[in-house]
Protein backbone atom coordinates (compact mmCIF):
# COMPACT_ATOMS: atom_id res chain seq x y z
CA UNK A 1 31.90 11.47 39.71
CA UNK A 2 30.79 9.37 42.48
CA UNK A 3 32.68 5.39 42.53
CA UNK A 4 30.01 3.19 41.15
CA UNK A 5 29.80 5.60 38.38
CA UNK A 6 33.26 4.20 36.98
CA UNK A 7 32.43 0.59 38.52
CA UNK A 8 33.37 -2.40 35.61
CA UNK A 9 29.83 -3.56 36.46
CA UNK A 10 28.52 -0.68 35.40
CA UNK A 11 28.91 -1.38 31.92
CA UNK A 12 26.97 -4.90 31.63
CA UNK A 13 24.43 -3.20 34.35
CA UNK A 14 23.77 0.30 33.82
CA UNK A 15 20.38 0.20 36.08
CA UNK A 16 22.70 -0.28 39.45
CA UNK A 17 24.40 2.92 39.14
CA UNK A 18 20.95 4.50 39.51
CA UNK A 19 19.62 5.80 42.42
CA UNK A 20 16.27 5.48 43.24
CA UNK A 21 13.63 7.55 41.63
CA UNK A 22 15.65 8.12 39.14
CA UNK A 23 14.37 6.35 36.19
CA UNK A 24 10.65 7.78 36.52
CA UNK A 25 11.76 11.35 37.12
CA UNK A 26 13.90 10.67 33.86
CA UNK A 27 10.46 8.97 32.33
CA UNK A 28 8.24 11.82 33.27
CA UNK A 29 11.10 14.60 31.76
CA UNK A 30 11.44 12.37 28.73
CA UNK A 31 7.89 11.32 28.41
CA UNK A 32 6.90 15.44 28.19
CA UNK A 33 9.47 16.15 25.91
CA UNK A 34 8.75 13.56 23.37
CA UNK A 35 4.94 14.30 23.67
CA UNK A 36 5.79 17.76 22.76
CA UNK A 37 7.63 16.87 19.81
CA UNK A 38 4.34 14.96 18.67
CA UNK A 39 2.63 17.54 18.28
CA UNK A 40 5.26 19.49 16.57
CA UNK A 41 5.09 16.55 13.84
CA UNK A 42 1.38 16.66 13.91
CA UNK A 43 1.89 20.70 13.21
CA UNK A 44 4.03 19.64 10.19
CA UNK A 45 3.00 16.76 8.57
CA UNK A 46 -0.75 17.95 8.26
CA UNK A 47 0.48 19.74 5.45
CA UNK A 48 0.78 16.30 3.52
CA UNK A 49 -3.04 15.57 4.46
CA UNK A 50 -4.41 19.01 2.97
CA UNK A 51 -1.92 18.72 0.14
CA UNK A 52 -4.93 18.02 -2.35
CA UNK A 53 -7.49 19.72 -0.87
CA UNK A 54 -5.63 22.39 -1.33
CA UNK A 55 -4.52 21.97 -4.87
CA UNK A 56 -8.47 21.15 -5.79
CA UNK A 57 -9.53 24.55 -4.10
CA UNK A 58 -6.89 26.94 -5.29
CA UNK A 59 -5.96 25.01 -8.68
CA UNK A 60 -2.32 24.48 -7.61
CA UNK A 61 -0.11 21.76 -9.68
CA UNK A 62 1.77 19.09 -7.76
CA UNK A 63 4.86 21.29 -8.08
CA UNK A 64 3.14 24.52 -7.11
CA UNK A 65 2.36 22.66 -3.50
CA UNK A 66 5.92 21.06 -3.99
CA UNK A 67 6.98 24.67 -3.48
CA UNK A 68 5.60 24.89 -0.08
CA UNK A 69 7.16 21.75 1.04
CA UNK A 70 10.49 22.55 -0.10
CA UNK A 71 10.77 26.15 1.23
CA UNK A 72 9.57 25.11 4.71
CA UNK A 73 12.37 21.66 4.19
CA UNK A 74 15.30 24.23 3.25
CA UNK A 75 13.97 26.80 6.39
CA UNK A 76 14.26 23.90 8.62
CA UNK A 77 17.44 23.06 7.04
CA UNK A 78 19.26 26.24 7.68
CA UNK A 79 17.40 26.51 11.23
CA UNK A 80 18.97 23.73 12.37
CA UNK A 81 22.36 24.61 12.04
CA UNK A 82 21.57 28.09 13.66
CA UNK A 83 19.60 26.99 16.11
CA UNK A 84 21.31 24.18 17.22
CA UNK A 85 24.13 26.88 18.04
CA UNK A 86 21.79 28.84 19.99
CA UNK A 87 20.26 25.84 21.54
CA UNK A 88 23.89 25.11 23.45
CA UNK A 89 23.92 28.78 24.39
CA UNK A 90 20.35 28.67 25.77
CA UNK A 91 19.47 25.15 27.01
CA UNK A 92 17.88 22.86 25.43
CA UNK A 93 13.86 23.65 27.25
CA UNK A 94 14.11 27.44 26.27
CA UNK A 95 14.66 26.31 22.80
CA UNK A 96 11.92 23.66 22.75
CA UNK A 97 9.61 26.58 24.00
CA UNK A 98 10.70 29.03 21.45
CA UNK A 99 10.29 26.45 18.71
CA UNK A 100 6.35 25.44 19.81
CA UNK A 101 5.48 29.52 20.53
CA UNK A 102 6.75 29.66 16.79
CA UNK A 103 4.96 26.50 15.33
CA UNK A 104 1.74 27.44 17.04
CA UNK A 105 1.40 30.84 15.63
CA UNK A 106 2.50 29.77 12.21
CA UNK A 107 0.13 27.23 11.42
CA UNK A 108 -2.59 29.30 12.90
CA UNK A 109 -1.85 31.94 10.09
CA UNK A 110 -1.16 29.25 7.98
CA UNK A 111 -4.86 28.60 8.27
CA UNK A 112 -5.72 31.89 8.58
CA UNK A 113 -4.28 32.55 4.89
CA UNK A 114 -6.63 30.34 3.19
CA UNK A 115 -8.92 33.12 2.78
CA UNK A 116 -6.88 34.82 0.34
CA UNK A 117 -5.30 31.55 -1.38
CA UNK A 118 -2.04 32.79 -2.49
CA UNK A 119 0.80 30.54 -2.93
CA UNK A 120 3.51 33.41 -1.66
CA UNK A 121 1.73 33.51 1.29
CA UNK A 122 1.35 30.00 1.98
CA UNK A 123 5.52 29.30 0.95
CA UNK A 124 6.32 32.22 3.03
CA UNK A 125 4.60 31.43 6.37
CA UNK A 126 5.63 27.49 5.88
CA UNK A 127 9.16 28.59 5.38
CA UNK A 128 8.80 30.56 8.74
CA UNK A 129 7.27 27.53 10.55
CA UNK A 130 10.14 25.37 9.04
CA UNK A 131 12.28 27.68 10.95
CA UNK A 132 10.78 27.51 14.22
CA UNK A 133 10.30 23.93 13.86
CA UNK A 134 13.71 23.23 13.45
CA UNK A 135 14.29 24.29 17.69
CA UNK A 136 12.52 21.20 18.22
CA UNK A 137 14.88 18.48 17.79
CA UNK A 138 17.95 20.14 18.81
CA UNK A 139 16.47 21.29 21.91
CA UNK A 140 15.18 17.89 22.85
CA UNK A 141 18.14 15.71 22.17
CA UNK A 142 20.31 18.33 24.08
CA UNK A 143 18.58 17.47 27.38
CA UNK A 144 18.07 13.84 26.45
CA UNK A 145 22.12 13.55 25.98
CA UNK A 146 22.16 15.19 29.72
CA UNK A 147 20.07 12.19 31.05
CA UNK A 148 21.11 9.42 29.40
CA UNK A 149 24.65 7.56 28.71
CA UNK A 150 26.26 6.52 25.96
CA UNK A 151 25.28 2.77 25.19
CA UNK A 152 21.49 3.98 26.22
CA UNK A 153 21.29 6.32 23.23
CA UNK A 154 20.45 3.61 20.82
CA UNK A 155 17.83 2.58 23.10
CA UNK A 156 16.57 6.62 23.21
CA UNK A 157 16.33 6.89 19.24
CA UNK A 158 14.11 3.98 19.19
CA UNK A 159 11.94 6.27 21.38
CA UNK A 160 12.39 9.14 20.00
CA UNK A 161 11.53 7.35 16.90
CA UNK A 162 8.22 6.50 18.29
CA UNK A 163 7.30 9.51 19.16
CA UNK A 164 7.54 11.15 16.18
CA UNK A 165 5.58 8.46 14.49
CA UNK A 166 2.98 9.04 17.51
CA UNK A 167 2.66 12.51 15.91
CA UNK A 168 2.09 11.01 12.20
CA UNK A 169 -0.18 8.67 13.84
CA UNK A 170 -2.16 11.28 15.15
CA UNK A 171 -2.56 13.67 12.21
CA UNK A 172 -2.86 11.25 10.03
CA UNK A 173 -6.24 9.75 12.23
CA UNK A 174 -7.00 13.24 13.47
CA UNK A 175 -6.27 14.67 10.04
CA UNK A 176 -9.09 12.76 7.86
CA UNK A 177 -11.89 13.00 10.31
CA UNK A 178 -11.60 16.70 10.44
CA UNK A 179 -12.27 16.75 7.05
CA UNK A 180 -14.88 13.86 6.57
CA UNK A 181 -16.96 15.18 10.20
CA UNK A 182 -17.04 12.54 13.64
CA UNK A 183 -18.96 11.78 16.14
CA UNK A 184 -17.94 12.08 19.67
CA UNK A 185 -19.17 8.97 21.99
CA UNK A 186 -22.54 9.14 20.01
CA UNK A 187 -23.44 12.34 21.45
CA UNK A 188 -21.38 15.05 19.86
CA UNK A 189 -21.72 15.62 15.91
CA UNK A 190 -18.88 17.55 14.77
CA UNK A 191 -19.18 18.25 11.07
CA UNK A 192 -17.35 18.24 8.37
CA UNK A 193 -14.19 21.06 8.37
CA UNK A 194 -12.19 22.91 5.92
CA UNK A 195 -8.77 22.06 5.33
CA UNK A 196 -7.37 24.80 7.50
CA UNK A 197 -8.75 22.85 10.66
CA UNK A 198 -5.61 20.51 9.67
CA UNK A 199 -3.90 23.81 10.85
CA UNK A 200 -5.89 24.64 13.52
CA UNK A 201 -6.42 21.62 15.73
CA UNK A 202 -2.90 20.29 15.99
CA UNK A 203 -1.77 24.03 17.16
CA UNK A 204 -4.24 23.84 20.60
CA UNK A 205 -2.64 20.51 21.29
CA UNK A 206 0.96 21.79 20.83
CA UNK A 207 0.19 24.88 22.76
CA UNK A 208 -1.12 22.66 26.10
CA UNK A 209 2.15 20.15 25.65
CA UNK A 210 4.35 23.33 25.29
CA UNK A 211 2.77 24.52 28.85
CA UNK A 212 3.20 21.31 30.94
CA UNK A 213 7.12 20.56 29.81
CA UNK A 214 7.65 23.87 30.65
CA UNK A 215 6.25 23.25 34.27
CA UNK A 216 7.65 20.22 34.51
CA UNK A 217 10.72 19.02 32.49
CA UNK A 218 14.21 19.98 34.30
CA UNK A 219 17.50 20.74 31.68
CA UNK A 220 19.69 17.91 32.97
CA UNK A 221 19.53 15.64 36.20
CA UNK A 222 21.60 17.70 38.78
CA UNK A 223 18.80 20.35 38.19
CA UNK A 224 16.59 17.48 39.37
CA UNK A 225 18.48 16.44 42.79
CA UNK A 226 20.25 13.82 40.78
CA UNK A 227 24.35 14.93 40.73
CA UNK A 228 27.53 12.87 39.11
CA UNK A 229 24.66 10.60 37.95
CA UNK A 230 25.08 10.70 34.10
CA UNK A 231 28.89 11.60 33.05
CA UNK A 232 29.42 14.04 31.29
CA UNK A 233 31.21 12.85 27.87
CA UNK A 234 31.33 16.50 26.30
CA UNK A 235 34.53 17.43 24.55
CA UNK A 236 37.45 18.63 26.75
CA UNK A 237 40.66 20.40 26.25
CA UNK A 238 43.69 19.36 26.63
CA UNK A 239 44.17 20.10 30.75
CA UNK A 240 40.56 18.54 31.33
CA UNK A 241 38.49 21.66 31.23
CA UNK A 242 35.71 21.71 28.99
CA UNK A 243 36.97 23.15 25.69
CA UNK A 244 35.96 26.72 23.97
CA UNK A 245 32.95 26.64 21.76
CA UNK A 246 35.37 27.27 19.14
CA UNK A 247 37.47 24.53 20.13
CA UNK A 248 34.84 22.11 20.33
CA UNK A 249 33.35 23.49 17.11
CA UNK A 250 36.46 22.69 14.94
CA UNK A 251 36.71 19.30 16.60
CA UNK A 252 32.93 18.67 15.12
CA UNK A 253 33.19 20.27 11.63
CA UNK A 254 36.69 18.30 10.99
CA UNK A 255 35.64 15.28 12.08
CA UNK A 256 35.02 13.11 8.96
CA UNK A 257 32.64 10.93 10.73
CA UNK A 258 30.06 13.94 11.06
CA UNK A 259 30.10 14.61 7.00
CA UNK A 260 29.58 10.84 5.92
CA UNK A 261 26.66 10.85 8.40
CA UNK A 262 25.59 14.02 7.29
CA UNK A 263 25.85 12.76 3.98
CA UNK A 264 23.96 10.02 4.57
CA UNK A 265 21.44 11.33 6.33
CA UNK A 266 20.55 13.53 3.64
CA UNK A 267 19.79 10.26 1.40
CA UNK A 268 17.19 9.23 4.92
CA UNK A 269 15.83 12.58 4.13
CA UNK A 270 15.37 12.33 0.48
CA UNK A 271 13.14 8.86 0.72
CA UNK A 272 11.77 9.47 4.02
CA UNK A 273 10.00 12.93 3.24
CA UNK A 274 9.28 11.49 -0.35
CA UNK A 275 6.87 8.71 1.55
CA UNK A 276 5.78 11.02 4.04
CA UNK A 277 4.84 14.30 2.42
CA UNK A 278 2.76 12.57 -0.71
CA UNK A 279 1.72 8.75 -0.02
CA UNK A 280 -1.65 10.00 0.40
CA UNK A 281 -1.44 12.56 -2.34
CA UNK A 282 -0.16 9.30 -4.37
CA UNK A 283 -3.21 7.11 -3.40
CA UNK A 284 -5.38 9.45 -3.89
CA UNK A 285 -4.24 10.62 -7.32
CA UNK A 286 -3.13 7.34 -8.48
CA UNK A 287 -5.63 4.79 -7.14
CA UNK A 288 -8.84 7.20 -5.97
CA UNK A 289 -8.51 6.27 -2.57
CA UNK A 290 -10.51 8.27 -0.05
CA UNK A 291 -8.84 9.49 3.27
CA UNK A 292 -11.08 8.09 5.33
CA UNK A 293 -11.47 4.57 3.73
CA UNK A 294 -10.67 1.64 5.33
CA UNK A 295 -7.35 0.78 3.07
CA UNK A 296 -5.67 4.24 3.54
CA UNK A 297 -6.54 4.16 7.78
CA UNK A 298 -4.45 0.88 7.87
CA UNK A 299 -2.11 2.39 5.73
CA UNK A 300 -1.54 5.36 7.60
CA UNK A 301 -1.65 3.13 10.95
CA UNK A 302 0.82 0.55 9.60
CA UNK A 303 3.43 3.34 8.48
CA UNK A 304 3.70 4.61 11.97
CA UNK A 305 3.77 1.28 13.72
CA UNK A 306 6.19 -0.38 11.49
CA UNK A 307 8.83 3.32 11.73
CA UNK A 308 8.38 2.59 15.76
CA UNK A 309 9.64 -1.10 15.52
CA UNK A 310 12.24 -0.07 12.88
CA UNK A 311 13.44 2.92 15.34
CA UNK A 312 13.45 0.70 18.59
CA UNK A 313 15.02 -2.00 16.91
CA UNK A 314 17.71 -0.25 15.18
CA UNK A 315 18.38 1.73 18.40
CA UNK A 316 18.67 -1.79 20.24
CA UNK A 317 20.52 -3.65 17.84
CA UNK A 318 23.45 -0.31 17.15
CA UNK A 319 23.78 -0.84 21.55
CA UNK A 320 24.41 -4.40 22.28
CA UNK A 321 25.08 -5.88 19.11
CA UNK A 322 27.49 -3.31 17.64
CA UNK A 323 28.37 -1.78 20.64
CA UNK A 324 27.01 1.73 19.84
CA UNK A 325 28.57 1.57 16.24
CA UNK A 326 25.52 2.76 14.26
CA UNK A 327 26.82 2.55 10.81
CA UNK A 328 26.78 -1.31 10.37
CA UNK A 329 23.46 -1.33 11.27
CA UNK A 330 22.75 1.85 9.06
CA UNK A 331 24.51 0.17 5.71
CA UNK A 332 22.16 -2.92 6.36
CA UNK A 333 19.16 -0.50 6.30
CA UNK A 334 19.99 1.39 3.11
CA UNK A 335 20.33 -1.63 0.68
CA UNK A 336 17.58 -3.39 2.06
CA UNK A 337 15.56 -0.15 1.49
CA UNK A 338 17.08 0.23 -2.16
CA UNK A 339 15.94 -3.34 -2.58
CA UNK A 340 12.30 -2.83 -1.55
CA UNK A 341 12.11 0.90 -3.52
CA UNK A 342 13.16 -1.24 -7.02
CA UNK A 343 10.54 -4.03 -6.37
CA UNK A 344 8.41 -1.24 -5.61
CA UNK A 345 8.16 0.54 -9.04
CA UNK A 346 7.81 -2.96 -10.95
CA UNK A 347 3.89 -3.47 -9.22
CA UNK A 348 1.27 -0.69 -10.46
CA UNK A 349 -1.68 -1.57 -7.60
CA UNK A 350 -3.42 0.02 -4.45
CA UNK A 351 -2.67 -2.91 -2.28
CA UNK A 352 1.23 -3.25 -3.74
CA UNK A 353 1.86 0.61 -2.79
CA UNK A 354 0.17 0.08 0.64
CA UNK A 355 2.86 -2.99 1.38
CA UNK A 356 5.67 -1.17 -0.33
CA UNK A 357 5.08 2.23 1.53
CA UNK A 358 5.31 -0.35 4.81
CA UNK A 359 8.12 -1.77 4.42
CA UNK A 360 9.96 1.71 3.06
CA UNK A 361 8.75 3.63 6.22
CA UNK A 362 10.40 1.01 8.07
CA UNK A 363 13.91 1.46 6.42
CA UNK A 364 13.45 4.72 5.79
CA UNK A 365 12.69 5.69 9.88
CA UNK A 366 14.95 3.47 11.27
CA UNK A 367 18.01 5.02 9.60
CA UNK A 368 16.45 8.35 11.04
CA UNK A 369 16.67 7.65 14.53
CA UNK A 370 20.23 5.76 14.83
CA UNK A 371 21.83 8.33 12.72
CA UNK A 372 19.90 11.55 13.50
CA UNK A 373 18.95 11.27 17.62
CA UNK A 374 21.65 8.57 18.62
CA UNK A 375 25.07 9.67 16.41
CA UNK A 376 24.56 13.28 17.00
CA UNK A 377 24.58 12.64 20.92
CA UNK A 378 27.63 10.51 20.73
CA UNK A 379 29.39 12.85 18.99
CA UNK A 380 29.00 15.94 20.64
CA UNK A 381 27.97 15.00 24.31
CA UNK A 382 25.96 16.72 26.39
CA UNK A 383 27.10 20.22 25.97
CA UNK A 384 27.44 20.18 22.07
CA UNK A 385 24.69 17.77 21.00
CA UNK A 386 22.28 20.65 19.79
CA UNK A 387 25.32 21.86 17.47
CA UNK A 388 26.28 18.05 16.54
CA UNK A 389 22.17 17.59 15.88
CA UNK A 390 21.76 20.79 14.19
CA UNK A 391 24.35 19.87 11.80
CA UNK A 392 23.78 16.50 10.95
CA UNK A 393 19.91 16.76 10.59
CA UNK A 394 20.33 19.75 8.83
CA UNK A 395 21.53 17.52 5.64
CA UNK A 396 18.27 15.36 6.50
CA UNK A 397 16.28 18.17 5.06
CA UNK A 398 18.28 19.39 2.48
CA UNK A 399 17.91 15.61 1.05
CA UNK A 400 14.34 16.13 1.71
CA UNK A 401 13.90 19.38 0.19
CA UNK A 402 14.24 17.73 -3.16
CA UNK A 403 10.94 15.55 -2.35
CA UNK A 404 9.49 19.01 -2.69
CA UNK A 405 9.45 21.07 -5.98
CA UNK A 406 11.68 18.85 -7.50
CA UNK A 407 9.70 15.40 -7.18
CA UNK A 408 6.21 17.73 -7.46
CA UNK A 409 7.47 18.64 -10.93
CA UNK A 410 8.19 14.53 -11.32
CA UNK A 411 4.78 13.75 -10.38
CA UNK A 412 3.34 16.07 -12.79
CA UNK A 413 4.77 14.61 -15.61
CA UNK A 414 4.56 10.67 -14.58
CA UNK A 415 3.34 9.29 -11.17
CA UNK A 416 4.77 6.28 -12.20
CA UNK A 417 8.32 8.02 -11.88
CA UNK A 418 7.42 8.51 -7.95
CA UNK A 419 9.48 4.97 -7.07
CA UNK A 420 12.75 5.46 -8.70
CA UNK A 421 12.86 8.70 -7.59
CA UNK A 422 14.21 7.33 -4.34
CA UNK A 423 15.96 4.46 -5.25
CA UNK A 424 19.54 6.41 -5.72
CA UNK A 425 19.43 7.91 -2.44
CA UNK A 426 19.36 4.59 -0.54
CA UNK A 427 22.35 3.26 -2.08
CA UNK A 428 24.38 5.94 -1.68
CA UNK A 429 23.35 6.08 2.05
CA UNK A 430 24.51 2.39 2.43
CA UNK A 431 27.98 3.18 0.15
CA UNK A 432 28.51 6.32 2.18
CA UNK A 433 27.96 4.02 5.77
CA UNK A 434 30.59 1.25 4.77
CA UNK A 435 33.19 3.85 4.38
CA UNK A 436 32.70 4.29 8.53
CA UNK A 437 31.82 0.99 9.71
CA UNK A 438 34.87 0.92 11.89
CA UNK A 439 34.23 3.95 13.34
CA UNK A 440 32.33 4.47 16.73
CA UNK A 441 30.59 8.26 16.61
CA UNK A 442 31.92 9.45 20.31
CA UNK A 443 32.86 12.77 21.22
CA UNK A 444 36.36 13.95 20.14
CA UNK A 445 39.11 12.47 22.87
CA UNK A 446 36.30 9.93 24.30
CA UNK A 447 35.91 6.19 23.92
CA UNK A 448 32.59 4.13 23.04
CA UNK A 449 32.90 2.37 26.56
């Protein structure tokens, strides 16, 4: 590790222990990678824009599409804790390429299968999708972790944040004019498309992404020219070397900092995939509102924008004001987000859910970067991130699988019950993150400094 590396300025002024060019070669690996996972979100969440199109067309019940959702949440559930063991064996791009190869064929069949209409079909190939999906975020946060140090993480789930919001952003404009027909600069017509379009589209983005990261993105910064730039804060046994996979491995799974996050982040998952897989299901159901009116485009602009500022200011605030501690800011979130979902379920009006789906997103998303992108790098460094990631946003999605069948089944009986649904999980997030506020999540044997 070169001197200025371990320099006491370094801490207050991390941009002096940079050499030049090494910020935009870290921009243009970062930028690529977090453009990729846009489209992966714009290959998943399209499902939630189709979800009544397809129930009108096929006669499906809110719990029958409910099944879909939760089969592909438990697929990605499980996925993540393989693949984020594979990812550490493999690297971090290989797995980002495996995971859009998979997501691209999958929703093209996905489309594909609407000729025949069966539910089986449509649950299986989701599930499959779920699985691929879930090489995504282990595979990106494994080379992020290479390339950036520990009090920058916050600062990296804030943009990681955004760019997963970019993809909801995108389907969500994309999504609606596919189905209602555009016009291109006044010249092209393009008319009006079935559902599987929703499919379709989002898969030729993802598949030119996928080609350019692969041409361009390098696995960690020595690859790029850039050596003893970024320490390496990855477990180590006890005579320095980097410790055994199984050695690391125990450290992770007996660390009780991983399960209350895990924990946690399973209540993030629970609200967060609630909002995102039926608000428009919910307006459209409840209050008639059409996809492409005015009300539901600010809607579905506002829930992106206002996750962004939540993730980036989350990210900034766990940093410098706690000092990379992210469960402070993480308790904070929850009961503030309890708060809203309560005052939420007491209003019965278009405009009331439009607000109240705001300010949830914003609770709900910035929980999901500090605890699922930041923690999982902290903990496991940049040679067991994918595994610490894998593990900890596994329990994301087995919180959200229950915003599948189970809440579809809700909504059948009651929209009204759609509210207090989520208000449990929010509180026990914020119980579960003042049992660790003390704690900083750092690698086994590592400090926070």
């Amino acid at each position: 590790m070169s001197p200025s590396a371990t320099s006491p300025a370094t801490t207050s002024a991390p941009e002096a222990r940079y050499p030049k060019g090494f910020r935009p070669r870290r921009g243009l690996n970062w930028g690529l990678l977090g453009l990729l996972y846009t489209t992966f979100y714009m290959c998943r969440y399209n499902l939630s824009i189709a979800n009544k199109s397809i129930s009108d067309e096929y006669g499906f019940s809110r719990g029958d599409v409910g099944k879909i959702i939760t089969v592909a949440m438990l697929a990605y559930a499980c996925g993540q804790i393989i693949n984020g063991l594979i990812t550490d064996r493999i690297g971090g791009k290989k797995a980002m390429l495996i995971g859009a190869t998979g997501t691209v064929i999958m929703n093209i069949l996905f489309g594909v299968a609407s000729f025949w209409g069966m539910l089986g079909l449509f649950i299986a190939i989701r599930g499959v999708d779920g699985y691929f999906q879930a090489y995504g975020a282990p595979g990106m946060v494994k080379i992020n972790a290479a390339w950036f140090k520990h009090r920058e993480r916050g600062k990296f789930s804030g943009v990681f944040g955004f760019m997963i919001n970019l993809g909801r952003f995108g389907i969500f404009r994309l999504g609606p004019a596919l189905l209602a027909g555009f016009t291109i600069v006044g010249l092209l017509h393009v008319p009006k498309l079935h559902w599987r379009w929703l499919f379709w589209a989002p898969s030729v983005l993802c598949a030119l992404v996928a080609i350019a990261m692969a041409i361009f993105v390098k696995e960690t910064p020595e690859e790029a020219g850039y050596n003893d730039v970024i320490p390496d804060d990855s477990p180590r046994a006890a005579d320095g070397s980097h410790a055994s996979f199984s050695t690391v491995f125990q450290s992770i799974v007996r660390n009780p900092v991983v399960w209350v996050t895990a924990c946690a982040y399973a209540c993030t998952g629970a609200v967060r995939q609630a909002v995102d897989q039926w608000f428009p299901r919910y307006m459209q159901d409840l209050y008639q509102v059409d996809l492409t009116s005015g009300s539901f485009q600010f809607l579905a602009f506002m829930i992106p924008l206002v996750a962004s500022i939540g993730s980036l200011s989350s990210g900034y605030i766990s940093d410098t004001v706690f000092k990379g501690r992210r469960a402070p800011v993480a308790a904070g979130l929850y009961f503030l987000e309890t708060a809203i979902i309560l005052l939420a379920a007491q209003f019965h009006s278009a405009n009331a859910a439009i607000l109240f789906f705001i300010l949830i997103a914003f609770t709900a998303n910035s929980t999901h970067s500090i605890l699922g992108a930041a923690a999982p790098m902290d903990i496991g460094g940049r040679r067991m991130a994918g595994f610490a990631l894998g593990l900890i946003d596994s329990f994301q999605y087995f919180g959200g699988s229950l915003a599948g069948l189970f809440l579809g089944r809700i909504l059948d009986k009651n929209m009204d019950n759609y509210f207090y649904f989520m208000a449990p999980f929010g509180l026990i997030g914020g119980l579960l993150m003042l049992t660790i506020l003390g704690k900083v999540t750092s690698p086994p044997g590592k400090s926070a400094h």
